[in-house]
Every structure is written in C-alpha cells, then in structure tokens.
N, C-alpha and C. Protein backbone atom coordinates (compact mmCIF):
# COMPACT_ATOMS: atom_id res chain seq x y z
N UNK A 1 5.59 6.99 -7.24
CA UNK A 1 6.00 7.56 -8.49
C UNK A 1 6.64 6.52 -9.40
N UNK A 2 6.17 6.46 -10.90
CA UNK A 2 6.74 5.56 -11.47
C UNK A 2 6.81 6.33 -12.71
N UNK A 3 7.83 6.12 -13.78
CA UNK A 3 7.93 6.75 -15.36
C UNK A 3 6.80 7.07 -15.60
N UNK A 4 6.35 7.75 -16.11
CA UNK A 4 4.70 7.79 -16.92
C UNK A 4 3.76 8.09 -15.94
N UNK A 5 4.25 8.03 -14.60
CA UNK A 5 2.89 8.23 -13.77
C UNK A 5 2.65 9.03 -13.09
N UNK A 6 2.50 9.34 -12.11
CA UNK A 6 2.04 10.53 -11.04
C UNK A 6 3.06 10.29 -10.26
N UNK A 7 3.99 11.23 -9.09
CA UNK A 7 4.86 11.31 -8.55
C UNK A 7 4.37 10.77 -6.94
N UNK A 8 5.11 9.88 -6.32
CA UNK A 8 4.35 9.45 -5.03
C UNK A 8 5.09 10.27 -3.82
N UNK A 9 3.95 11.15 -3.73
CA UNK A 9 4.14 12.36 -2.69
C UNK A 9 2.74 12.65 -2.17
N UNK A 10 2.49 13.40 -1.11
CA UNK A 10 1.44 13.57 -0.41
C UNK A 10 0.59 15.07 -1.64
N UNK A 11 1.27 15.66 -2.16
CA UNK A 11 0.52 16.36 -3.27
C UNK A 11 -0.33 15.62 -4.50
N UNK A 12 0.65 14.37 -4.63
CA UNK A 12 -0.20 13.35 -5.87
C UNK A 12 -1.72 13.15 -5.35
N UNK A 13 -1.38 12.30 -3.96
CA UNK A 13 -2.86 11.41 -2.89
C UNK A 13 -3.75 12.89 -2.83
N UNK A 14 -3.29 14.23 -2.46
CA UNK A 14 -4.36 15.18 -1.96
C UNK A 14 -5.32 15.27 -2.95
N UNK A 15 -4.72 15.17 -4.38
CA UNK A 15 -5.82 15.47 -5.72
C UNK A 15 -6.35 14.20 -6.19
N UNK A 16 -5.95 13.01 -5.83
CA UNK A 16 -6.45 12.16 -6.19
C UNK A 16 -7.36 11.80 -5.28
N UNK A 17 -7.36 11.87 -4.06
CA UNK A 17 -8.57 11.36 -3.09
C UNK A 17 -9.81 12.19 -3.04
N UNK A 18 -9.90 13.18 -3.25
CA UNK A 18 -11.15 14.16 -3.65
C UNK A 18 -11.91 13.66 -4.78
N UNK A 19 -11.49 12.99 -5.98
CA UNK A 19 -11.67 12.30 -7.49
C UNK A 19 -12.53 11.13 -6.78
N UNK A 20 -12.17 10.27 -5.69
CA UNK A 20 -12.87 8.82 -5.42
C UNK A 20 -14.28 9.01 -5.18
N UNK A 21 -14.95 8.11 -5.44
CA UNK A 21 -16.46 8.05 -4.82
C UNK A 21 -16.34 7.67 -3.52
N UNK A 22 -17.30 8.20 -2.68
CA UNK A 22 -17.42 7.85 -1.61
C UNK A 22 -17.55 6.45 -1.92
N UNK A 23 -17.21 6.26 -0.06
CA UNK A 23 -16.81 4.34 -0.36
C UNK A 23 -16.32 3.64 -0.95
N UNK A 24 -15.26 4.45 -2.02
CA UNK A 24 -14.53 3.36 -2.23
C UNK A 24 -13.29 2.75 -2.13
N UNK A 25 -12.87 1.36 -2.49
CA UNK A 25 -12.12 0.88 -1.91
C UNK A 25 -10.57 1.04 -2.80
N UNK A 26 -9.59 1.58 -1.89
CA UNK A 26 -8.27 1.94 -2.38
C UNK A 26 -7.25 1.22 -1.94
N UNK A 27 -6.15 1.05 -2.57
CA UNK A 27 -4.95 0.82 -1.83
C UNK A 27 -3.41 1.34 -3.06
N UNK A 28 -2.69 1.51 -2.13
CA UNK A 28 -1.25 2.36 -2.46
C UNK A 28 -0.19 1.65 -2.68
N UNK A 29 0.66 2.02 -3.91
CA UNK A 29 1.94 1.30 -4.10
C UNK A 29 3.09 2.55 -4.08
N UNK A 30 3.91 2.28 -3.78
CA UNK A 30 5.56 3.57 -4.08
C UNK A 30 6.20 2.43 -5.27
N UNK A 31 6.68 2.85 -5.83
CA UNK A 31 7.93 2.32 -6.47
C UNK A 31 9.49 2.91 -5.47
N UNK A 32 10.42 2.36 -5.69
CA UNK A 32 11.47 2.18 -5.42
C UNK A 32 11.55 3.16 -4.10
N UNK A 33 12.38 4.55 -3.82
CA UNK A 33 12.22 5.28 -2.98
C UNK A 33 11.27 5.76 -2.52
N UNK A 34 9.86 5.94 -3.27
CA UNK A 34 8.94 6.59 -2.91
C UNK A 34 7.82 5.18 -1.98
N UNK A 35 8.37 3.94 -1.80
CA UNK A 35 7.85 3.18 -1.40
C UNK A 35 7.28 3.06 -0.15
N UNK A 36 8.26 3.53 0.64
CA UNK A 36 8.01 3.72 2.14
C UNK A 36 6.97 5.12 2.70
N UNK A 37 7.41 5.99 1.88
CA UNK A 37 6.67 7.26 2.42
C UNK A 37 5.37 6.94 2.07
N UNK A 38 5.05 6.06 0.56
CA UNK A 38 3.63 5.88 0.04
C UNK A 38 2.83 5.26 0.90
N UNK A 39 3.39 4.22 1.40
CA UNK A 39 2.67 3.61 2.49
C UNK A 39 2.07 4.49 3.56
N UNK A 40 2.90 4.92 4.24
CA UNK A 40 2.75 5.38 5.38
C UNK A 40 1.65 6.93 4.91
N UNK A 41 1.89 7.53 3.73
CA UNK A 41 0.43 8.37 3.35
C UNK A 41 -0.58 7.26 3.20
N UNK A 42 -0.48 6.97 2.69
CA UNK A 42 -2.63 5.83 2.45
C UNK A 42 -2.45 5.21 3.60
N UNK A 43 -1.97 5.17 4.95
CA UNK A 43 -2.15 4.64 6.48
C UNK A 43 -2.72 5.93 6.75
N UNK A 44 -2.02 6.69 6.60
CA UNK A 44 -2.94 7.77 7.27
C UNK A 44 -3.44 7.82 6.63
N UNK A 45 -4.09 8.22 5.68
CA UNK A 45 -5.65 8.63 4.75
C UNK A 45 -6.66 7.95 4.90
N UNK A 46 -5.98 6.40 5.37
CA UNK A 46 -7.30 5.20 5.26
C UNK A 46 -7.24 4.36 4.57
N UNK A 47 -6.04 4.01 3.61
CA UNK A 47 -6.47 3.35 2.45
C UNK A 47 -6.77 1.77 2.69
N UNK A 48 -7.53 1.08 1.88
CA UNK A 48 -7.85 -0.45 1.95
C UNK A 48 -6.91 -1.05 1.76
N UNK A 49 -5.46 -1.16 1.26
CA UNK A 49 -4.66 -2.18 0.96
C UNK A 49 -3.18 -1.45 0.86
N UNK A 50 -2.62 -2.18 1.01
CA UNK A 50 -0.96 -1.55 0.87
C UNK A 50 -0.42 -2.36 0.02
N UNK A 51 0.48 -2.18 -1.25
CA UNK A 51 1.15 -3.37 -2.34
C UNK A 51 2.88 -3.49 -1.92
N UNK A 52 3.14 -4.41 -1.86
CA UNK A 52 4.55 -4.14 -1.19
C UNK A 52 4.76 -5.83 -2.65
N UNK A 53 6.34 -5.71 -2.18
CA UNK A 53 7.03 -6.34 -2.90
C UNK A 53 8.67 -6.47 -3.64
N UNK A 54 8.98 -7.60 -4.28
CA UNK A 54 10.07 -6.52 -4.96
C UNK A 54 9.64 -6.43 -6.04
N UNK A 55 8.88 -6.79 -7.22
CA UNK A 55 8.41 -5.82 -7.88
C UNK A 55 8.47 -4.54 -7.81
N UNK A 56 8.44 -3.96 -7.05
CA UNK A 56 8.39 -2.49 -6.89
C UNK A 56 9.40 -2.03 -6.00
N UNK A 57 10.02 -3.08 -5.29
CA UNK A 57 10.85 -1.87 -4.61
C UNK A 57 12.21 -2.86 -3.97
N UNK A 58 13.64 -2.76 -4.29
CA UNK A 58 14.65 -4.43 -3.47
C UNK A 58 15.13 -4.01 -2.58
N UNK A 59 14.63 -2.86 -2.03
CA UNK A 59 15.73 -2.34 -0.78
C UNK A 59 14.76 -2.12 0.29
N UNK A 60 15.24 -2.92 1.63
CA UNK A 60 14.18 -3.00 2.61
C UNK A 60 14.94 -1.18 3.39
N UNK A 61 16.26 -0.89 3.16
CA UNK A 61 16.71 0.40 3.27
C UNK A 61 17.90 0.78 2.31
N UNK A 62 18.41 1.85 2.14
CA UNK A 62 19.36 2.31 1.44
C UNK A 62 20.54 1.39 1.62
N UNK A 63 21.08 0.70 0.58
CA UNK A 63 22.18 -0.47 0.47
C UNK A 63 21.59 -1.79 0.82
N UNK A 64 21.07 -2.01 1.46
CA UNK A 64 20.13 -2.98 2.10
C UNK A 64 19.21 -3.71 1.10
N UNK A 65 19.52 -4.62 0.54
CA UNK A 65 18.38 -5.72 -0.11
C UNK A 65 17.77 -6.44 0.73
N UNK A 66 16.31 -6.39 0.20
CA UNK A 66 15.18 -6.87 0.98
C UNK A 66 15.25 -8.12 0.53
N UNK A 67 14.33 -8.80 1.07
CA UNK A 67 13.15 -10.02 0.43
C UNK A 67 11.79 -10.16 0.66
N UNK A 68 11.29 -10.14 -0.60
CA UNK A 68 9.52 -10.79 -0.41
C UNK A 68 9.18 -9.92 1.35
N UNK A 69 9.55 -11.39 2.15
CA UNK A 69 9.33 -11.48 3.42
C UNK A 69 9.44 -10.47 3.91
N UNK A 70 10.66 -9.71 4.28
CA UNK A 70 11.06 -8.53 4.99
C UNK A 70 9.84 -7.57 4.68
N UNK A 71 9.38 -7.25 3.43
CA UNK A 71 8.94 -5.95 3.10
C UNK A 71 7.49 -6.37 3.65
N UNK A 72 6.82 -7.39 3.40
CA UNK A 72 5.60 -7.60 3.55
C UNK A 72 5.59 -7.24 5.22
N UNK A 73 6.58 -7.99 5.71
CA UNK A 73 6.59 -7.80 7.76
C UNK A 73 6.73 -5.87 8.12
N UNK A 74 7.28 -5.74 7.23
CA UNK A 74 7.70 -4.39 7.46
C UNK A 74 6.21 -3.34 7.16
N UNK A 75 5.42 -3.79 6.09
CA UNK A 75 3.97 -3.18 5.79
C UNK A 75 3.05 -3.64 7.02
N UNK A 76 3.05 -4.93 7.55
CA UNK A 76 2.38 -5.60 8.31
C UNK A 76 2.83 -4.45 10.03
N UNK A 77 3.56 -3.99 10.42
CA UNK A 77 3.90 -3.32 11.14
C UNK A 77 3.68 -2.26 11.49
N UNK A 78 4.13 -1.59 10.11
CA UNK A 78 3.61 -0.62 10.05
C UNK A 78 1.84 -0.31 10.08
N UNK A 79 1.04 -1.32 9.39
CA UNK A 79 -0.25 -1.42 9.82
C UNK A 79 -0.73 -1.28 10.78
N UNK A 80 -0.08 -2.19 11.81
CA UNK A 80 -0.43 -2.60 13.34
C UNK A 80 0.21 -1.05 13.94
N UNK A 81 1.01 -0.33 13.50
CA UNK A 81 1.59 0.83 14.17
C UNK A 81 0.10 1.98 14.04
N UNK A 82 -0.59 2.06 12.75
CA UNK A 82 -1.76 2.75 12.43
C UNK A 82 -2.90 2.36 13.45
N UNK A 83 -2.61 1.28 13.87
CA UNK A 83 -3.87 0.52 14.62
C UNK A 83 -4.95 0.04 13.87
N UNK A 84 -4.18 -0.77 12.93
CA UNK A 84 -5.30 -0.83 11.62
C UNK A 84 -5.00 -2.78 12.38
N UNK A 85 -5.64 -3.43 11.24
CA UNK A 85 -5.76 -4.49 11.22
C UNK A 85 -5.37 -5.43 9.98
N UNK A 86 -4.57 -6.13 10.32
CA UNK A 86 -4.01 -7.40 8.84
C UNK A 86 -5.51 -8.24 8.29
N UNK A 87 -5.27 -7.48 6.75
CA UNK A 87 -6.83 -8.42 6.17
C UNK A 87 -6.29 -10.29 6.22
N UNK A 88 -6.75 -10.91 6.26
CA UNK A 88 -7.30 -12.34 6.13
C UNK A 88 -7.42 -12.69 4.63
N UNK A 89 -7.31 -13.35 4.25
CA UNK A 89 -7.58 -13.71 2.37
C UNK A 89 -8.85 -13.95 2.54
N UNK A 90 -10.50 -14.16 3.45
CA UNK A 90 -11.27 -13.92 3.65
C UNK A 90 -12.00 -12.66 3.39
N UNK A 91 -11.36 -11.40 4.83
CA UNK A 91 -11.09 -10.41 4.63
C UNK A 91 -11.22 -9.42 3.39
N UNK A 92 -10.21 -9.81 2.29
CA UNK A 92 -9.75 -9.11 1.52
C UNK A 92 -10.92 -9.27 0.40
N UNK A 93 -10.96 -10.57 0.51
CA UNK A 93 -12.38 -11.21 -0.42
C UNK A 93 -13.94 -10.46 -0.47
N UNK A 94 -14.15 -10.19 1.15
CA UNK A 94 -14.99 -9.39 1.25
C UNK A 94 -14.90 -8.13 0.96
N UNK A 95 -14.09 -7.51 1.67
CA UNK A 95 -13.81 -6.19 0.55
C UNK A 95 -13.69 -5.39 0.09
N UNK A 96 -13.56 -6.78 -1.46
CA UNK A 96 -13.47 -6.49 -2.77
C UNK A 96 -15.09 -6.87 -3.60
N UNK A 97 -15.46 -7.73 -2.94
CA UNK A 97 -16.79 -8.17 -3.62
C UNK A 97 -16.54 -9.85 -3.84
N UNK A 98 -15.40 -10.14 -3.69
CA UNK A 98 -15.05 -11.21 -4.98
C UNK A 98 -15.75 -12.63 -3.98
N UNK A 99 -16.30 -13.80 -4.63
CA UNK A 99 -16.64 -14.74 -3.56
C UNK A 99 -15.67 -15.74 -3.59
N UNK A 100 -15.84 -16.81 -3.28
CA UNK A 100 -15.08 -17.81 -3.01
C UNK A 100 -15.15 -18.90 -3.70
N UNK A 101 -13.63 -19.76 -4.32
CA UNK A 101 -14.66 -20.57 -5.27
C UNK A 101 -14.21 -21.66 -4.40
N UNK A 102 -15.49 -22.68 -4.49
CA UNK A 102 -15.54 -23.87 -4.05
C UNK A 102 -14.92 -24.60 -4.81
C-alpha cells in the first residue's frame, strides 16, 4: 500500500491476479508496514520477484532500522522458506526477456 495506490493486503493481490495474462511475469513490493506481509502473499501466489529495500521500507522490525543488506537476507530467506529459488542476474535476465550486453 502506498498514497495513491492500492492497499497491500491479500484483498488488493485476489483482484489483481485474475486481471494478469496467463504467464505472466510478476513481482511484489509493500511499502513501509505492509512490506513484510506483501512478500510473503506473492510467495505464496507465485510471484517472479520480490522488491525489497529501503526505498520502501527502514525497519527490518518495529523500532529496528534495517539496512540494504538485512532486508534483502531477510527476502532471500524467506524465499528459500517457500522452497523457491534465489534468481542469478542471469536468471532474472532470462525471465524478463532482456539479453546480455557484451
């Protein structure tokens, strides 16, 4: 959930994932509080990518300032908790479509 946008709750993802074309490729951001739960909905749903950062979010918990690092290890975990797999900058390349520049 961000000003202006759709609220990040599992009611936002239910109406928005019916809207996608098959196959395609998604991934999920929370802003501030809604950061953690967002994740952990598009793990379960499936989604292609998770956005973490502080851009969007400085508290790895309530009082608690994160960094960069923390939050990314903390998405990375939670991945591996889904039984999903960490994309590769390879990986991610593929995809998306995008190739590689020499």
């Amino acid at each position: 959930g961000v000003s202006g946008g759709m609220p990040g709750n599992a009611d936002s993802l239910a109406y928005l994932l019916p809207k996608m074309l098959p196959g395609s490729t998604w991934s999920i951001t929370g802003i501030g509080r809604d950061h953690l739960p967002c994740m952990l909905l598009g793990l379960a749903e499936g989604c292609d990518g998770l956005r973490v950062g502080l851009e969007d979010n400085i508290f790895l918990e309530k009082g608690v300032l994160a960094t960069n690092a923390q939050l990314v290890e903390r998405a990375c975990k939670l991945v591996e908790l889904a039984g999903r797999t960490i994309a590769t900058a390879a990986d991610a390349r593929e995809l998306l479509g995008l190739t590689k520049h020499v």
